[in-house]
PDB file of N, CA and C in Angstrom:
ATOM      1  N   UNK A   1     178.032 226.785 -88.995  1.00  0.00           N
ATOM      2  CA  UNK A   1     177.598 228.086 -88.556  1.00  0.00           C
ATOM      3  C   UNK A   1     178.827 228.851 -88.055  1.00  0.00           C
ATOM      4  N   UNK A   2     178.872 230.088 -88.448  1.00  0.00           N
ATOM      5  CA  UNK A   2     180.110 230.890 -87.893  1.00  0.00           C
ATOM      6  C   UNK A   2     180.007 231.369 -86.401  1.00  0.00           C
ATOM      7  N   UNK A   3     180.822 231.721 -86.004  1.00  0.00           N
ATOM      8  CA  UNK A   3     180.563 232.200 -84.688  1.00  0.00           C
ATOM      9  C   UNK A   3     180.359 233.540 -84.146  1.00  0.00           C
ATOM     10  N   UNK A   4     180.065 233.834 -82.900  1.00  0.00           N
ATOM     11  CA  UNK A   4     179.363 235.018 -82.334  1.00  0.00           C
ATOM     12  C   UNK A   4     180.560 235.782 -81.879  1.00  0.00           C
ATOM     13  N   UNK A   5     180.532 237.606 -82.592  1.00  0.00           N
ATOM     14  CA  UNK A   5     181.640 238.010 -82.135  1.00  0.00           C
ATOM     15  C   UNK A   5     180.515 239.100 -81.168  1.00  0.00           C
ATOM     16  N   UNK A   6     181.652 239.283 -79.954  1.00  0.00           N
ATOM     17  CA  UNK A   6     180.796 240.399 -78.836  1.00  0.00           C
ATOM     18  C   UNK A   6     182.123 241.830 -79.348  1.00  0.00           C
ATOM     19  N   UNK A   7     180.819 242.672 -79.724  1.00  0.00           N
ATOM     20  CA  UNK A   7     181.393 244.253 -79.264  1.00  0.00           C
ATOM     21  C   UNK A   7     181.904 244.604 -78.363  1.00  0.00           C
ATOM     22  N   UNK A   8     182.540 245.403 -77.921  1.00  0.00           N
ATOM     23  CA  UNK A   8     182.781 245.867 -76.372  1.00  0.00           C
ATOM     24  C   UNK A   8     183.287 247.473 -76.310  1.00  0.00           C
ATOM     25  N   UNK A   9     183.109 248.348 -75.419  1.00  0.00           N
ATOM     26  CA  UNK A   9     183.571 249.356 -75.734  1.00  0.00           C
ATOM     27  C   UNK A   9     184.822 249.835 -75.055  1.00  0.00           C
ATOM     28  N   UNK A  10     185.077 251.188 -74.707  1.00  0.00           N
ATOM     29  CA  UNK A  10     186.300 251.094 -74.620  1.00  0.00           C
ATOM     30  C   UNK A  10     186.985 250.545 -73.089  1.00  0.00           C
ATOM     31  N   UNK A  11     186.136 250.471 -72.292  1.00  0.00           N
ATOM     32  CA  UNK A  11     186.237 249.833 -70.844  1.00  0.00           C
ATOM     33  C   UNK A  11     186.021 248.471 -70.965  1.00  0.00           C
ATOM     34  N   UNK A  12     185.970 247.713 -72.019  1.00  0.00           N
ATOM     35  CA  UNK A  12     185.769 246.284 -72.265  1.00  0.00           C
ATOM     36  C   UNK A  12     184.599 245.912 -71.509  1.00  0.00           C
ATOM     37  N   UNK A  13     183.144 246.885 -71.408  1.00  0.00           N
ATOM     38  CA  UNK A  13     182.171 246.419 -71.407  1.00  0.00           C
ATOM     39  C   UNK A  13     181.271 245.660 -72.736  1.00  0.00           C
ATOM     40  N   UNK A  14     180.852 245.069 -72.543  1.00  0.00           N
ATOM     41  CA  UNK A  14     180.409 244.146 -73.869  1.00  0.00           C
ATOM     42  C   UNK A  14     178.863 244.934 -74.578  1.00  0.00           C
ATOM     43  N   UNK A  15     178.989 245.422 -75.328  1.00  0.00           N
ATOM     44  CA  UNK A  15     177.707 246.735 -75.756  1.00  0.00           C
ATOM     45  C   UNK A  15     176.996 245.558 -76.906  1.00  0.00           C
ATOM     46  N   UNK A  16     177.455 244.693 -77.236  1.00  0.00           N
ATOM     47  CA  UNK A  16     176.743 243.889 -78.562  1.00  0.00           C
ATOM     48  C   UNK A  16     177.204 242.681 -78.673  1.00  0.00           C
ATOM     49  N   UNK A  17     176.461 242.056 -79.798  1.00  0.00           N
ATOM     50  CA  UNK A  17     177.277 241.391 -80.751  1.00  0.00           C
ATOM     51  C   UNK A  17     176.752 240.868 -82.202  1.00  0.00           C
ATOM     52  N   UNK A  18     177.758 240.535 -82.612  1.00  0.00           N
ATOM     53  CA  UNK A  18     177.541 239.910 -84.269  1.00  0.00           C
ATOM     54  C   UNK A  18     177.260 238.483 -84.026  1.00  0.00           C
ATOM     55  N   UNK A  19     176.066 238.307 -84.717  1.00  0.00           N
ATOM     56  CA  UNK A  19     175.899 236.648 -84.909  1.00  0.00           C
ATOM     57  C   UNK A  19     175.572 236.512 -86.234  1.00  0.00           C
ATOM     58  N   UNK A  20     175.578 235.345 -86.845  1.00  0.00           N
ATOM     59  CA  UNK A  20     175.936 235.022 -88.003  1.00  0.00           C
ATOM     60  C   UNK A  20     174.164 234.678 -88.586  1.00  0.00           C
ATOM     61  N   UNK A  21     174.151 234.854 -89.710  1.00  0.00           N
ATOM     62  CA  UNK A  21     172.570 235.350 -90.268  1.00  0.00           C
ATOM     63  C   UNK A  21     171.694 233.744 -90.092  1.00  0.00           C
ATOM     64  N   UNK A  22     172.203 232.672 -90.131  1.00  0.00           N
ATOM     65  CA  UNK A  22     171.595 231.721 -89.782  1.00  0.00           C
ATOM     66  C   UNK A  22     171.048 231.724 -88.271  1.00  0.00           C
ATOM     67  N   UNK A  23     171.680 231.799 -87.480  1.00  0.00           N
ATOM     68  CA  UNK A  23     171.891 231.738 -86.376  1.00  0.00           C
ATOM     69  C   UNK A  23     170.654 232.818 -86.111  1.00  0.00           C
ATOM     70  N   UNK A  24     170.469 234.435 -86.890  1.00  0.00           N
ATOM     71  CA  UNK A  24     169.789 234.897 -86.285  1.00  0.00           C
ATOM     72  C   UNK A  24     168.159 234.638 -86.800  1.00  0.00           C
ATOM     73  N   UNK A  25     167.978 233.970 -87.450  1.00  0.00           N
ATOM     74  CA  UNK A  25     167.000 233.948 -88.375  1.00  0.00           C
ATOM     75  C   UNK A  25     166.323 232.399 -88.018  1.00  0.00           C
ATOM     76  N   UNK A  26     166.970 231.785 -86.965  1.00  0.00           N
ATOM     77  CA  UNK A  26     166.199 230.922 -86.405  1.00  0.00           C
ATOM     78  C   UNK A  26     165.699 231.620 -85.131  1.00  0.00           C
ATOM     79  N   UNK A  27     166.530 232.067 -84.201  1.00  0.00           N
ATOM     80  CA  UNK A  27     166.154 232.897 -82.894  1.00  0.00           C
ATOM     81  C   UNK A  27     165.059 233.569 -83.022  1.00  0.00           C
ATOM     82  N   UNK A  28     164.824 234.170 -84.294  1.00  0.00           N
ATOM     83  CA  UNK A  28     163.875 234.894 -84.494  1.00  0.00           C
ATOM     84  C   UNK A  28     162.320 234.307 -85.080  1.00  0.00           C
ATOM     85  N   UNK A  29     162.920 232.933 -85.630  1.00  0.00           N
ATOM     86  CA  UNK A  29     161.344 232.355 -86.277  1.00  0.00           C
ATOM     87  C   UNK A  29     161.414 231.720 -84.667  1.00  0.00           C
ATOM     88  N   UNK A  30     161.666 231.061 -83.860  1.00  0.00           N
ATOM     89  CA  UNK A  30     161.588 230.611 -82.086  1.00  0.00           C
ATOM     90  C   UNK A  30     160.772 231.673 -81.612  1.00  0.00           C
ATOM     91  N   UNK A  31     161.272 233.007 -81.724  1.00  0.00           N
ATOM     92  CA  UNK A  31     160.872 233.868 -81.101  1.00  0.00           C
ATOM     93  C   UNK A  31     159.428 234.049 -81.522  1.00  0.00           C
ATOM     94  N   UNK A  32     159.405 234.119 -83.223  1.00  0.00           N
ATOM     95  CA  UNK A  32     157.671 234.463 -83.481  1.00  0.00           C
ATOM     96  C   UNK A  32     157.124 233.045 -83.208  1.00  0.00           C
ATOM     97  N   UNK A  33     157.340 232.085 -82.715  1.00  0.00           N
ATOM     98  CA  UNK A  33     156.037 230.624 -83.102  1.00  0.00           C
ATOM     99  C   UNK A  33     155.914 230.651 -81.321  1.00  0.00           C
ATOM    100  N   UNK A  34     156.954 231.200 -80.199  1.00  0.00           N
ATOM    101  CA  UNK A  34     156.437 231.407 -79.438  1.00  0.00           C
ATOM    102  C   UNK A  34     155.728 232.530 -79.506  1.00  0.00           C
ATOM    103  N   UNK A  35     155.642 233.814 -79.246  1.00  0.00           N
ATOM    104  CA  UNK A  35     154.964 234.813 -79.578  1.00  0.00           C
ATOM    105  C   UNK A  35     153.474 234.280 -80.044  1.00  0.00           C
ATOM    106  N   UNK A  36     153.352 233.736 -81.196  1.00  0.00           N
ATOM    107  CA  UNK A  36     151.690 232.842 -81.900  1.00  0.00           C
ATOM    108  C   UNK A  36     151.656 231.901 -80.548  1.00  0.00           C
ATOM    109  N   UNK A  37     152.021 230.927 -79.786  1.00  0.00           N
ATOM    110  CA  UNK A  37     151.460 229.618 -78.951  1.00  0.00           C
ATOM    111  C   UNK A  37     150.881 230.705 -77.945  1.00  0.00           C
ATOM    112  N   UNK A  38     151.367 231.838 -77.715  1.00  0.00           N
ATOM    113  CA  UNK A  38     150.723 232.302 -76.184  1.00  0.00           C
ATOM    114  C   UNK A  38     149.060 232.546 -76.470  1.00  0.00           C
ATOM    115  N   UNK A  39     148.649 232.792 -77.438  1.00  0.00           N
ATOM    116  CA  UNK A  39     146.974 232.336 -78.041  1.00  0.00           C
ATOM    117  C   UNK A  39     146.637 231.894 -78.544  1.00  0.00           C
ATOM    118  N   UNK A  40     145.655 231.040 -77.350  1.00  0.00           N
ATOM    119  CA  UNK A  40     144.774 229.670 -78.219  1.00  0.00           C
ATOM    120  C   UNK A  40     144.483 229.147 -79.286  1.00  0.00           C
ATOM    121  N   UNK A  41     143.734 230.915 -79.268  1.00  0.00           N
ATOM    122  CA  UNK A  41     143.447 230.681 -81.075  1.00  0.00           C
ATOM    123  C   UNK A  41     144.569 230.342 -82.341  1.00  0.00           C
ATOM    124  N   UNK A  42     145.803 231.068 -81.842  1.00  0.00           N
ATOM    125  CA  UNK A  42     146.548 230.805 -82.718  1.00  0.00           C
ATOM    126  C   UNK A  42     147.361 229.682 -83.047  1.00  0.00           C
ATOM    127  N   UNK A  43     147.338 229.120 -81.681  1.00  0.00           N
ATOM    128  CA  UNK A  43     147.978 228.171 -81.096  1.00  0.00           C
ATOM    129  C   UNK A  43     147.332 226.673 -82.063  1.00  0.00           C
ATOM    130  N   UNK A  44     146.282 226.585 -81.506  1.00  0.00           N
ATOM    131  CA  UNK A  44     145.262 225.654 -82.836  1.00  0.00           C
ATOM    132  C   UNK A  44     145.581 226.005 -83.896  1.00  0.00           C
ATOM    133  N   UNK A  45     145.508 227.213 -84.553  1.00  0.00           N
ATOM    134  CA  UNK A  45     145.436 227.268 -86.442  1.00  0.00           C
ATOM    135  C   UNK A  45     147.169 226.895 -86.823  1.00  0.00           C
ATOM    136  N   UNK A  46     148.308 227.213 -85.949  1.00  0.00           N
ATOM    137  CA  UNK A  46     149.181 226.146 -86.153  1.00  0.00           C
ATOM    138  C   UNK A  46     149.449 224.968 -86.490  1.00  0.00           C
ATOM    139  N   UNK A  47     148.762 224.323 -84.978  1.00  0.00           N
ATOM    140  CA  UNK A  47     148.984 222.810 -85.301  1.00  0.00           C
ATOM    141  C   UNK A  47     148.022 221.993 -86.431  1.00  0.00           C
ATOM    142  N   UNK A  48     146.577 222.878 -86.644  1.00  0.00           N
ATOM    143  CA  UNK A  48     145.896 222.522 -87.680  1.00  0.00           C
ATOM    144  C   UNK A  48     146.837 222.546 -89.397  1.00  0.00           C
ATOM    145  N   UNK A  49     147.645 223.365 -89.215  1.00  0.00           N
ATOM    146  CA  UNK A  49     148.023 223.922 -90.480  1.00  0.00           C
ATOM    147  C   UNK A  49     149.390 222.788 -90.617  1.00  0.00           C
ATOM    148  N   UNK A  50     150.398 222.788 -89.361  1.00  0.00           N
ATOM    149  CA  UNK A  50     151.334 221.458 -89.574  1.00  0.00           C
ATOM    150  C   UNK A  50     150.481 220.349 -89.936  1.00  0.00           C
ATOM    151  N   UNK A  51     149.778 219.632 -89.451  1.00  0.00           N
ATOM    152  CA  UNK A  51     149.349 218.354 -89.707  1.00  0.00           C
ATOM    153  C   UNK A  51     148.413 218.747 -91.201  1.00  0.00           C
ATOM    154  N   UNK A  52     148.346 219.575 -91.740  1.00  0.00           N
ATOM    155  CA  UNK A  52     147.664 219.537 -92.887  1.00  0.00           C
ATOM    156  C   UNK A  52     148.260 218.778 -94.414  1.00  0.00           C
ATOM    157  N   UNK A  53     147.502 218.107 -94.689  1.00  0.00           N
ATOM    158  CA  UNK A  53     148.398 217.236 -95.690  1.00  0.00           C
ATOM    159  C   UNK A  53     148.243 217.814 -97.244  1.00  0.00           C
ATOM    160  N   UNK A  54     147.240 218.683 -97.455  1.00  0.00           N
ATOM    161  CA  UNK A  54     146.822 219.112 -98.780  1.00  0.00           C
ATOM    162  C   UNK A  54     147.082 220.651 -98.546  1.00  0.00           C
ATOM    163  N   UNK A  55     147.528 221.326 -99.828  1.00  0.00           N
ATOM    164  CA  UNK A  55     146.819 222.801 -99.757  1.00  0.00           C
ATOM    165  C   UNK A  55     147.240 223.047-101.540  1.00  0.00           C
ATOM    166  N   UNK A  56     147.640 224.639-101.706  1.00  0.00           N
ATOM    167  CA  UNK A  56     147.843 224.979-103.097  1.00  0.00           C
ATOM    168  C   UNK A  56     148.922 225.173-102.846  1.00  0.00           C
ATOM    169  N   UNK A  57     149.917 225.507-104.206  1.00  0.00           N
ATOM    170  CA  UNK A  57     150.811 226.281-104.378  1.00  0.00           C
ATOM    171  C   UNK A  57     151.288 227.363-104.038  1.00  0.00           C
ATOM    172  N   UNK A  58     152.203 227.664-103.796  1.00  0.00           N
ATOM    173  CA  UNK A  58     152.395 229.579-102.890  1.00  0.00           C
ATOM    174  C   UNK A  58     152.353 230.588-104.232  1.00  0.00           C
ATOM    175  N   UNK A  59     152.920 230.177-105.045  1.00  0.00           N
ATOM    176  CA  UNK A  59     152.091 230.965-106.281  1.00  0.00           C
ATOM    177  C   UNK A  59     150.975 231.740-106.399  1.00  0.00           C
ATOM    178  N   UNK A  60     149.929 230.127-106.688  1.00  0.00           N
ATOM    179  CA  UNK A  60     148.567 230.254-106.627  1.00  0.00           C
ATOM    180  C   UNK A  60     148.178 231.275-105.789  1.00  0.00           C
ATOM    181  N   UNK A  61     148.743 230.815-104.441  1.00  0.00           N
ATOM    182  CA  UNK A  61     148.394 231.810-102.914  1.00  0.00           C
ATOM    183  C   UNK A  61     148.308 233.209-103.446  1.00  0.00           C
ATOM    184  N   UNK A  62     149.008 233.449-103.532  1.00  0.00           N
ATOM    185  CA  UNK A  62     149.872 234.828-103.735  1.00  0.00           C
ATOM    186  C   UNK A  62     148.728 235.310-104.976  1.00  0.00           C
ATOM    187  N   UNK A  63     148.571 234.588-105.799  1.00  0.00           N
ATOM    188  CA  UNK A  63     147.240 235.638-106.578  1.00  0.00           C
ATOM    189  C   UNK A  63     146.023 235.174-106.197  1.00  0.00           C
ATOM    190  N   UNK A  64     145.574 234.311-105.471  1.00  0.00           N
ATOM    191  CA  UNK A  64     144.392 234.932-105.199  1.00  0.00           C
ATOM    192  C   UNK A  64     144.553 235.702-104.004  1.00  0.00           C
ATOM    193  N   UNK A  65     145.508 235.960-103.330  1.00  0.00           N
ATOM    194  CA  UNK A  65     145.574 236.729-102.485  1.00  0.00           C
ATOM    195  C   UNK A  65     145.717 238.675-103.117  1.00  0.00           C
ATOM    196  N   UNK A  66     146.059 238.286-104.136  1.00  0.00           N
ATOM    197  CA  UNK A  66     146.586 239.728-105.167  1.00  0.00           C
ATOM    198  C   UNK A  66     148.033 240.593-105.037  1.00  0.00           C
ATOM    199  N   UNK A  67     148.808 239.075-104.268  1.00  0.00           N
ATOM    200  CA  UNK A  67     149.889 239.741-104.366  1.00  0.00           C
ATOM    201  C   UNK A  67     150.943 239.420-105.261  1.00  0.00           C
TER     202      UNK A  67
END
């Protein structure tokens, strides 16, 4: 993984930074599976859906879904 560069402006306050697309693209699936646990409901159709051992193809999905 590459590393995190910080912005700063011209008083060398730190306004940002660059992180590297792996890096942000886990923070962000963390961020949504917490976001889903804070309800119950959702919280269950998770763990129902990890422990699920069968389903279809994402293909398949995708047309009968019509997309």
């Amino acid at each position: 993984m590459g590393r995190i560069q910080y912005i700063s402006d011209e008083n060398n306050h730190v306004t940002g930074v660059i992180v590297p697309i792996d890096l942000w693209r886990e923070i962000e699936s963390e961020r949504e599976t917490a976001y889903l646990l804070k309800s119950k409901t959702m919280k269950k159709r998770l763990l129902e859906a990890k422990d699920r051992k069968e389903g279809i193809p994402f293909d398949e999905a995708c047309k009968e879904l019509g997309i």
